[in-house]
Protein backbone atom coordinates (compact mmCIF):
# COMPACT_ATOMS: atom_id res chain seq x y z
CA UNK A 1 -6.08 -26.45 60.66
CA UNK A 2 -7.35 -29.08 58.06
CA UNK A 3 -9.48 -25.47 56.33
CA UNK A 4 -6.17 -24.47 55.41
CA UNK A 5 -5.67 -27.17 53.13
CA UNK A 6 -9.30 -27.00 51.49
CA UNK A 7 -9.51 -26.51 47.65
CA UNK A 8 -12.19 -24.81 46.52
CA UNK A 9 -13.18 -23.76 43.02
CA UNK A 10 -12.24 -20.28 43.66
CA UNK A 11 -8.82 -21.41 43.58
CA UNK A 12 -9.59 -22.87 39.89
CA UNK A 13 -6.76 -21.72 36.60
CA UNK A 14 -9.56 -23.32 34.21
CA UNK A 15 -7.37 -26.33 33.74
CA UNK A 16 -8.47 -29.41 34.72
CA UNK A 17 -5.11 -31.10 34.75
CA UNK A 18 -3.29 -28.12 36.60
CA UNK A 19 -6.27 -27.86 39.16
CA UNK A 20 -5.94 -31.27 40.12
CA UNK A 21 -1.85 -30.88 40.77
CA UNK A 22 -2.34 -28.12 42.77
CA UNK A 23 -4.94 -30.16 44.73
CA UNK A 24 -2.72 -33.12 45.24
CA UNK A 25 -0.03 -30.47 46.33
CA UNK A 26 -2.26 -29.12 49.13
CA UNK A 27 -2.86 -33.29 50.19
CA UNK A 28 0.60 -33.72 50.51
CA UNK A 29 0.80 -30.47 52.32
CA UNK A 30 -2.07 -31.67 54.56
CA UNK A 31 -0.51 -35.32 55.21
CA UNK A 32 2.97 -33.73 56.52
CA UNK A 33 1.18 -32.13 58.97
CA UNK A 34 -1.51 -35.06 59.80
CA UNK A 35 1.40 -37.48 60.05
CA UNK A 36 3.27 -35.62 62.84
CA UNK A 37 0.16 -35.27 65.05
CA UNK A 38 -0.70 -39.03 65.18
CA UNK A 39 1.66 -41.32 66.35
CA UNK A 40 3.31 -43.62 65.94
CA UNK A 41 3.72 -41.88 62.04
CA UNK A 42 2.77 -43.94 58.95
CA UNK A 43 4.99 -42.02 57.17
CA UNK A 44 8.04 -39.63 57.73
CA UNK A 45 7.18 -36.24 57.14
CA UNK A 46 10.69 -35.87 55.31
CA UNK A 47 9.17 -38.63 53.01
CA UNK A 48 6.08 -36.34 52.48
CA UNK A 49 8.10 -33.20 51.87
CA UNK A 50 9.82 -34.94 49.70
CA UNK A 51 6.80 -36.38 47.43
CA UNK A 52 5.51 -32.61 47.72
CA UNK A 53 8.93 -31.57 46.27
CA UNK A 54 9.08 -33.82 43.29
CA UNK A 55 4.98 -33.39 42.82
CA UNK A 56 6.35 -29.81 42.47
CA UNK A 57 8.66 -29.72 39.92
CA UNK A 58 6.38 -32.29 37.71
CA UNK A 59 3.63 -29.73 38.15
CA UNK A 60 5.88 -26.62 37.41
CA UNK A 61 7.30 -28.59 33.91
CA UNK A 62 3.96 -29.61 32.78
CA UNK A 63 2.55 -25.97 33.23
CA UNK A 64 5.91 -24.40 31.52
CA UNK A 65 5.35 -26.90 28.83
CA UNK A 66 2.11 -26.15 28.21
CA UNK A 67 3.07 -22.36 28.52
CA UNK A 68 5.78 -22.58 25.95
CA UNK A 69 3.92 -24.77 23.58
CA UNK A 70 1.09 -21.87 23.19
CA UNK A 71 3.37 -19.24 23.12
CA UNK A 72 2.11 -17.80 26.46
CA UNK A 73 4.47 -14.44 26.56
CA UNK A 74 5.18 -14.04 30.50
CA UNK A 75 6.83 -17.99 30.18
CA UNK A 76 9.91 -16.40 31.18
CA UNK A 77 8.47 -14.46 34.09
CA UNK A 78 6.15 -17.70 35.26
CA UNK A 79 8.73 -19.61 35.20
CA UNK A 80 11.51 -17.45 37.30
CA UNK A 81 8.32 -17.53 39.77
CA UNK A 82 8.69 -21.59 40.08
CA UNK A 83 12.15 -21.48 40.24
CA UNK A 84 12.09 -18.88 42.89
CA UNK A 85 8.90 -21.23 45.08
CA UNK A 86 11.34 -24.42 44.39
CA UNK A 87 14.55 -22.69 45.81
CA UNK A 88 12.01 -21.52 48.94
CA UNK A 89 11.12 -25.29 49.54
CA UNK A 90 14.30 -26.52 49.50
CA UNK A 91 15.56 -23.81 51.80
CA UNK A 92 12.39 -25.66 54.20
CA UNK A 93 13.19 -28.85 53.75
CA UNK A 94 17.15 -27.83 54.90
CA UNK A 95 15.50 -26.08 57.93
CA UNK A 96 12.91 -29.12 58.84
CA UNK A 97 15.92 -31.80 58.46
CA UNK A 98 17.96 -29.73 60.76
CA UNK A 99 15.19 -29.31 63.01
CA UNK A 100 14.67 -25.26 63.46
CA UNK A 101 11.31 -25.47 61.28
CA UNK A 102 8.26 -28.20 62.35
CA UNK A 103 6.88 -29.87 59.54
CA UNK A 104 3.32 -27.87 60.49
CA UNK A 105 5.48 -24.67 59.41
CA UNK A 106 6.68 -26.27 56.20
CA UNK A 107 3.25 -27.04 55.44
CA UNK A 108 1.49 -23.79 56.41
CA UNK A 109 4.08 -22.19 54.01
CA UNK A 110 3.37 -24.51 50.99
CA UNK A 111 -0.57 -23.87 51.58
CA UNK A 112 0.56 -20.52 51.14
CA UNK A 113 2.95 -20.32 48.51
CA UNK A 114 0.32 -23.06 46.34
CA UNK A 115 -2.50 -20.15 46.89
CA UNK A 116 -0.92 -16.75 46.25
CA UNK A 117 1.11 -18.72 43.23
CA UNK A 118 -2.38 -19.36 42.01
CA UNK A 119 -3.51 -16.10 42.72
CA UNK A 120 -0.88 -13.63 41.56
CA UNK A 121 0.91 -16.09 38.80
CA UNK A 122 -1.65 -18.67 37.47
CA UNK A 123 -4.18 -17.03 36.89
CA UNK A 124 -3.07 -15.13 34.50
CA UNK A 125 -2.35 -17.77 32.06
CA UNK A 126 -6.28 -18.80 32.30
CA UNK A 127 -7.67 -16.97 29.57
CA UNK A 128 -4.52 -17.52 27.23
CA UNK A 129 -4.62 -21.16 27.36
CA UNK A 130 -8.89 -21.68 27.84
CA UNK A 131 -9.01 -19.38 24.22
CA UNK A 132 -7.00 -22.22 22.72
CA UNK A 133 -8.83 -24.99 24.21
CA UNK A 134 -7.43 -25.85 27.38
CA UNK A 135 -9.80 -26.35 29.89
């Protein structure tokens, strides 16, 4: 399970600052499901999901900042893409607090949605923002 979770630099955008978000988003990810197999839980896994939500939507504005500062030209497109992933989360965390989705699912679909978002969306901005300096 835990391998799901593992960052590795094949998952790099060639920003230091934006790799280490989306690492801390794949911790949180990881903790909501490590704190519902041990018990008694350290922490609430609605807590978690809820850190991983705001961790989120700090992420998404620094990127679209960044993005809009340099002129990147798909802003508009990259960021319908984060509002589209935040409205999916929130839809999750609805389903986990009324109990039809474990907090292993919400997880395993953040994991997801962090690495094809990488994949398919941020990685396009890498050249763009490494040719003026951002690395």
């Amino acid at each position: 399970m835990s391998d799901l979770f593992q960052w590795s630099v094949r998952y790099s955008v060639g920003v230091q600052q934006f790799d280490a978000d989306h690492r801390r988003l794949l911790e949180l990810a990881h903790q909501m499901v490590t704190v519902t197999l041990r018990g008694p839980l350290p922490a609430d896994p609605g807590d978690v999901l809820n850190e991983l939500i705001i961790c989120a939507e700090e992420h998404f504005g620094h990127e679209e900042h960044l993005l809009r500062a340099t002129d990147y030209p798909r802003l508009h497109e990259h960021r319908r893409e984060h509002q589209r992933l935040l409205e999916e989360i929130q839809d999750h965390k609805a389903a986990f607090a009324d109990g039809k989705v474990s907090a292993d699912d919400v997880a395993r679909f953040v994991a997801d949605w962090i690495f094809v978002h990488i994949d398919q969306e941020d990685r396009k901005y890498r050249a763009h923002l490494n040719e003026r300096g951002y690395r």
